[in-house]
N, C-alpha and C. Protein backbone atom coordinates (compact mmCIF):
# COMPACT_ATOMS: atom_id res chain seq x y z
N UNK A 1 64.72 89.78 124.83
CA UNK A 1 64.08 89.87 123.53
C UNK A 1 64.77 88.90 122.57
N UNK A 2 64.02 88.11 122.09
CA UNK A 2 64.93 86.93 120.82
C UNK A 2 65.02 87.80 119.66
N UNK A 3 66.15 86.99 119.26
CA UNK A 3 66.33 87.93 117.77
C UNK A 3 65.58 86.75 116.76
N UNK A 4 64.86 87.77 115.89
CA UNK A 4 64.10 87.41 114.48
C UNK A 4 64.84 86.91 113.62
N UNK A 5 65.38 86.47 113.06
CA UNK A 5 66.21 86.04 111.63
C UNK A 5 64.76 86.10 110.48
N UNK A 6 65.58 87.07 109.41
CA UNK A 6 64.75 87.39 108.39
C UNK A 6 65.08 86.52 107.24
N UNK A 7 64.55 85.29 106.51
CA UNK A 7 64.26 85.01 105.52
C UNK A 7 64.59 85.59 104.60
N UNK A 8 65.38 85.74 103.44
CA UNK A 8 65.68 86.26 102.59
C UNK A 8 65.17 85.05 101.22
N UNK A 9 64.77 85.63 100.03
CA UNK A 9 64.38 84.84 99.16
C UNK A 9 65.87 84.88 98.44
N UNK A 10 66.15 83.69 97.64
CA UNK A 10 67.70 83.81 97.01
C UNK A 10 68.24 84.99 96.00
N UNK A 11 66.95 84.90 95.10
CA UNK A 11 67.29 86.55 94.36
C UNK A 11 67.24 88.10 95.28
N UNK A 12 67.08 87.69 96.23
CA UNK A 12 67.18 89.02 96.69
C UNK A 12 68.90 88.80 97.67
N UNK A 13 69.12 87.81 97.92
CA UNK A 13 70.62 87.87 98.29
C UNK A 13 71.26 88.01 97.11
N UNK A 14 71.12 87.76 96.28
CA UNK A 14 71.82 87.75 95.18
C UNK A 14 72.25 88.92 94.44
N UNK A 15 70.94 90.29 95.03
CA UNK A 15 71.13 91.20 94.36
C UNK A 15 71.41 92.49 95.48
N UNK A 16 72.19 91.83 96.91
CA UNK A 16 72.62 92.26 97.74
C UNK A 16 73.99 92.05 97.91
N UNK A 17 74.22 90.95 97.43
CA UNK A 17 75.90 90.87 97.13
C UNK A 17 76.08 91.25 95.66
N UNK A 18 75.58 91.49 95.06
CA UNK A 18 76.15 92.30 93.71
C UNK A 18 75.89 93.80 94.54
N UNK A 19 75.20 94.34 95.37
CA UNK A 19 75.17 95.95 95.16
C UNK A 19 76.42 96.02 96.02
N UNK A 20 76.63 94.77 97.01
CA UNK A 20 78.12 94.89 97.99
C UNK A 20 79.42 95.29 96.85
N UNK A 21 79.09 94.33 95.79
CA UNK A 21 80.38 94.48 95.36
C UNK A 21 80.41 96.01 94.31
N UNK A 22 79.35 96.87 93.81
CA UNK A 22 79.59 97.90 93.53
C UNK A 22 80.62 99.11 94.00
N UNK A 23 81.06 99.31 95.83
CA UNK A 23 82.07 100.27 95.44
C UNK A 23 83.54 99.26 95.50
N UNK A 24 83.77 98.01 95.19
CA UNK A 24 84.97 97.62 95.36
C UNK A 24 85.30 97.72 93.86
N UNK A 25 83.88 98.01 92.82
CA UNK A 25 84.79 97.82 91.26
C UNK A 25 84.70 99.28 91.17
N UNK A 26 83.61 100.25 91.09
CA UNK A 26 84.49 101.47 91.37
C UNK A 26 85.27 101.94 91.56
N UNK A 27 85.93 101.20 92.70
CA UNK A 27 87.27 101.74 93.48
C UNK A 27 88.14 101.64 92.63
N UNK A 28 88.05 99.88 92.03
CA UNK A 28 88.92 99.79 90.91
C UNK A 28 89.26 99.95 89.72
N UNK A 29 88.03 100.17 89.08
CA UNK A 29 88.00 101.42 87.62
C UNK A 29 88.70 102.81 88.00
N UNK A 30 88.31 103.06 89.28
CA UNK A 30 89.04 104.38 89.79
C UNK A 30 90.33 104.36 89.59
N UNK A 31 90.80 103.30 89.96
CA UNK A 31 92.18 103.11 90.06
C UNK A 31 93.04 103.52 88.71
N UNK A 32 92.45 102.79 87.56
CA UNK A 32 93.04 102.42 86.27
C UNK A 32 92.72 103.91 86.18
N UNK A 33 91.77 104.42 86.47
CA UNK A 33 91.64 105.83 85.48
C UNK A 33 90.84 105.53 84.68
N UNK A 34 89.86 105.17 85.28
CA UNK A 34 88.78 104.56 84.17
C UNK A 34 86.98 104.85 84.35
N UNK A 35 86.43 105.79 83.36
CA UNK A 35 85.12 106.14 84.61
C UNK A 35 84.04 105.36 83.32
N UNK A 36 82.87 105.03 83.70
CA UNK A 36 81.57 104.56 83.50
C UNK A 36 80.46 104.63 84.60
N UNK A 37 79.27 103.98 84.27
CA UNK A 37 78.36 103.91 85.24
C UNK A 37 78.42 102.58 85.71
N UNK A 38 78.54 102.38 87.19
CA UNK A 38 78.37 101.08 87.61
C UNK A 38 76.66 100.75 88.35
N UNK A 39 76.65 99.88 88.01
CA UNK A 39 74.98 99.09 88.68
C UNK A 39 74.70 98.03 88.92
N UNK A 40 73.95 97.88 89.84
CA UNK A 40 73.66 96.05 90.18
C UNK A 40 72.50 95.87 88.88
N UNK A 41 72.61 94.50 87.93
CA UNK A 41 71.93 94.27 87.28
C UNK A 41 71.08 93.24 87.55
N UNK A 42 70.75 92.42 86.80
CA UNK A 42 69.55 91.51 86.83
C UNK A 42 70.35 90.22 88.01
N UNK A 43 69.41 89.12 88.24
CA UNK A 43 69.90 88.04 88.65
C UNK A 43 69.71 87.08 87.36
N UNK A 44 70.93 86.58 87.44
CA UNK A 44 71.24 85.13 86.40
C UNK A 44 71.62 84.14 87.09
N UNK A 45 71.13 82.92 86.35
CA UNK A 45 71.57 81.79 87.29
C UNK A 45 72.06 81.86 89.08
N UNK A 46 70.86 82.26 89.30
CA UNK A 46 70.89 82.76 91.05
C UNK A 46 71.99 83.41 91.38
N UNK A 47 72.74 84.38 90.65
CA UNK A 47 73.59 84.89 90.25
C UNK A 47 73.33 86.64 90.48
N UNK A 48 73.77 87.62 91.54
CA UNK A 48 73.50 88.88 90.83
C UNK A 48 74.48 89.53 89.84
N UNK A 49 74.30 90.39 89.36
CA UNK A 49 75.29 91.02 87.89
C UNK A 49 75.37 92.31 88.11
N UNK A 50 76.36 92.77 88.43
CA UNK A 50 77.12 94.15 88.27
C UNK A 50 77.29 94.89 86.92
N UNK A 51 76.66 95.81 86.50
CA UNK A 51 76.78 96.15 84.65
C UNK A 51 77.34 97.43 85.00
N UNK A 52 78.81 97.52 83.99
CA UNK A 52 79.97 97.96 83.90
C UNK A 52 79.66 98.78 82.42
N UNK A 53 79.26 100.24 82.33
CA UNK A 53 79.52 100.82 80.95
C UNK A 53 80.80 101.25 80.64
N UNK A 54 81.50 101.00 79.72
CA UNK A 54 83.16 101.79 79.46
C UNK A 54 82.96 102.25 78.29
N UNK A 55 83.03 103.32 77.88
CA UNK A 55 83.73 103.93 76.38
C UNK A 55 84.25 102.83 75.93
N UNK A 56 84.22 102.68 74.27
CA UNK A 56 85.41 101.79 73.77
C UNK A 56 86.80 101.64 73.79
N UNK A 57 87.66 103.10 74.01
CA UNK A 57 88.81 103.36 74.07
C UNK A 57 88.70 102.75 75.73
N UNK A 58 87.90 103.01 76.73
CA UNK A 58 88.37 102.36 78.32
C UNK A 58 88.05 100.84 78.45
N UNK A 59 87.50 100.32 77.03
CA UNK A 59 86.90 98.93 77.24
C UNK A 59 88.79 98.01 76.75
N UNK A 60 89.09 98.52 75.59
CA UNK A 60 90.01 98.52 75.09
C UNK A 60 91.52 98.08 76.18
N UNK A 61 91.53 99.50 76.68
CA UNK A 61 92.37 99.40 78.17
C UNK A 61 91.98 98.84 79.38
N UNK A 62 90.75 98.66 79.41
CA UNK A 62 90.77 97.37 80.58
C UNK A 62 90.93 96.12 80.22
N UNK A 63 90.61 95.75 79.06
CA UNK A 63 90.76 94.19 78.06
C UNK A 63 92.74 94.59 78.48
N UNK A 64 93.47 95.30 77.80
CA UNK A 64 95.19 95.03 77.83
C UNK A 64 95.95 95.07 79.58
N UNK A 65 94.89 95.71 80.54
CA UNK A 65 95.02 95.76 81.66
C UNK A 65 94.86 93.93 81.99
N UNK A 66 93.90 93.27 81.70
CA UNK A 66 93.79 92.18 81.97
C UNK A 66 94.80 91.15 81.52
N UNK A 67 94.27 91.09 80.21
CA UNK A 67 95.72 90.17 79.60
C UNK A 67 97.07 90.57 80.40
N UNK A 68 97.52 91.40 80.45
CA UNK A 68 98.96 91.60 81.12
C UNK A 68 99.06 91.13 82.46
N UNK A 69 97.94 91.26 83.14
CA UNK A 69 98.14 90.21 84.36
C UNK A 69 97.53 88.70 84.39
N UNK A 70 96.94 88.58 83.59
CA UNK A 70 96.17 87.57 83.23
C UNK A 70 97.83 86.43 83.24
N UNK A 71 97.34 84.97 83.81
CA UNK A 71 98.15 83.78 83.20
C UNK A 71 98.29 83.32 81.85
N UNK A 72 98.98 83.29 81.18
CA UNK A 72 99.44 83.30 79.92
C UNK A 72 98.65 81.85 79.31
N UNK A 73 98.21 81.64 78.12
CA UNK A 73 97.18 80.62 77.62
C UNK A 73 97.05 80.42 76.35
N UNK A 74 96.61 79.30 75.93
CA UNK A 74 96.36 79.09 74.69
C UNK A 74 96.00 80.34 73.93
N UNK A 75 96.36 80.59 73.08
CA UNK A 75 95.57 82.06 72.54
C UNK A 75 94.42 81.21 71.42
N UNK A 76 93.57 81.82 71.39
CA UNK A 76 91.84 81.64 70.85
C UNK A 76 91.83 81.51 69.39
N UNK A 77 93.13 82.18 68.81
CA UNK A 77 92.64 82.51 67.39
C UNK A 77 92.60 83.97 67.03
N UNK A 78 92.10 84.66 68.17
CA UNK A 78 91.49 85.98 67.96
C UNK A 78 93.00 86.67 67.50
N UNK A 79 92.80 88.02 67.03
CA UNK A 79 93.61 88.82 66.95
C UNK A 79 93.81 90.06 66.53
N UNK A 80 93.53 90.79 67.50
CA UNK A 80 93.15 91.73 67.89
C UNK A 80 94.13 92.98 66.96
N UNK A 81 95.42 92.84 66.48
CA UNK A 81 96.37 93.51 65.99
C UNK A 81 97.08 94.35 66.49
């Protein structure tokens, strides 16, 4: 029996590797202690999008979670206080 290879149109890979990557950011909001709703969102620029809801207080702590591992950089201007 030959195998079929199925055609995939690009937005639909696109919105198969964003649902892949749904439980690896779970896992990792899990981690921090951090809960929201996670979902595969739209496709952008042949792009799929994972949409991340956080409370402001968990948006807050994942923004200082980042910077602290983040490589150190020009700072923007911003300032946050």
């Amino acid at each position: 029996m030959a195998a079929t290879t199925e055609k995939r149109a690009p937005d639909d890979v696109a919105r198969v590797i964003a649902r892949n990557a749904v439980p690896d950011v779970t896992e990792a909001l899990e981690l921090m202690r951090l809960q929201g709703p996670i979902k595969v969102g739209d496709v952008q620029d042949n792009d799929g999008t994972v949409l991340i809801t956080l409370r402001s207080g968990d948006a807050y702590e994942f923004a200082r979670w980042v910077r602290m591992r983040a490589p150190r950089k020009e700072t923007s201007g911003r300032n946050h206080g």
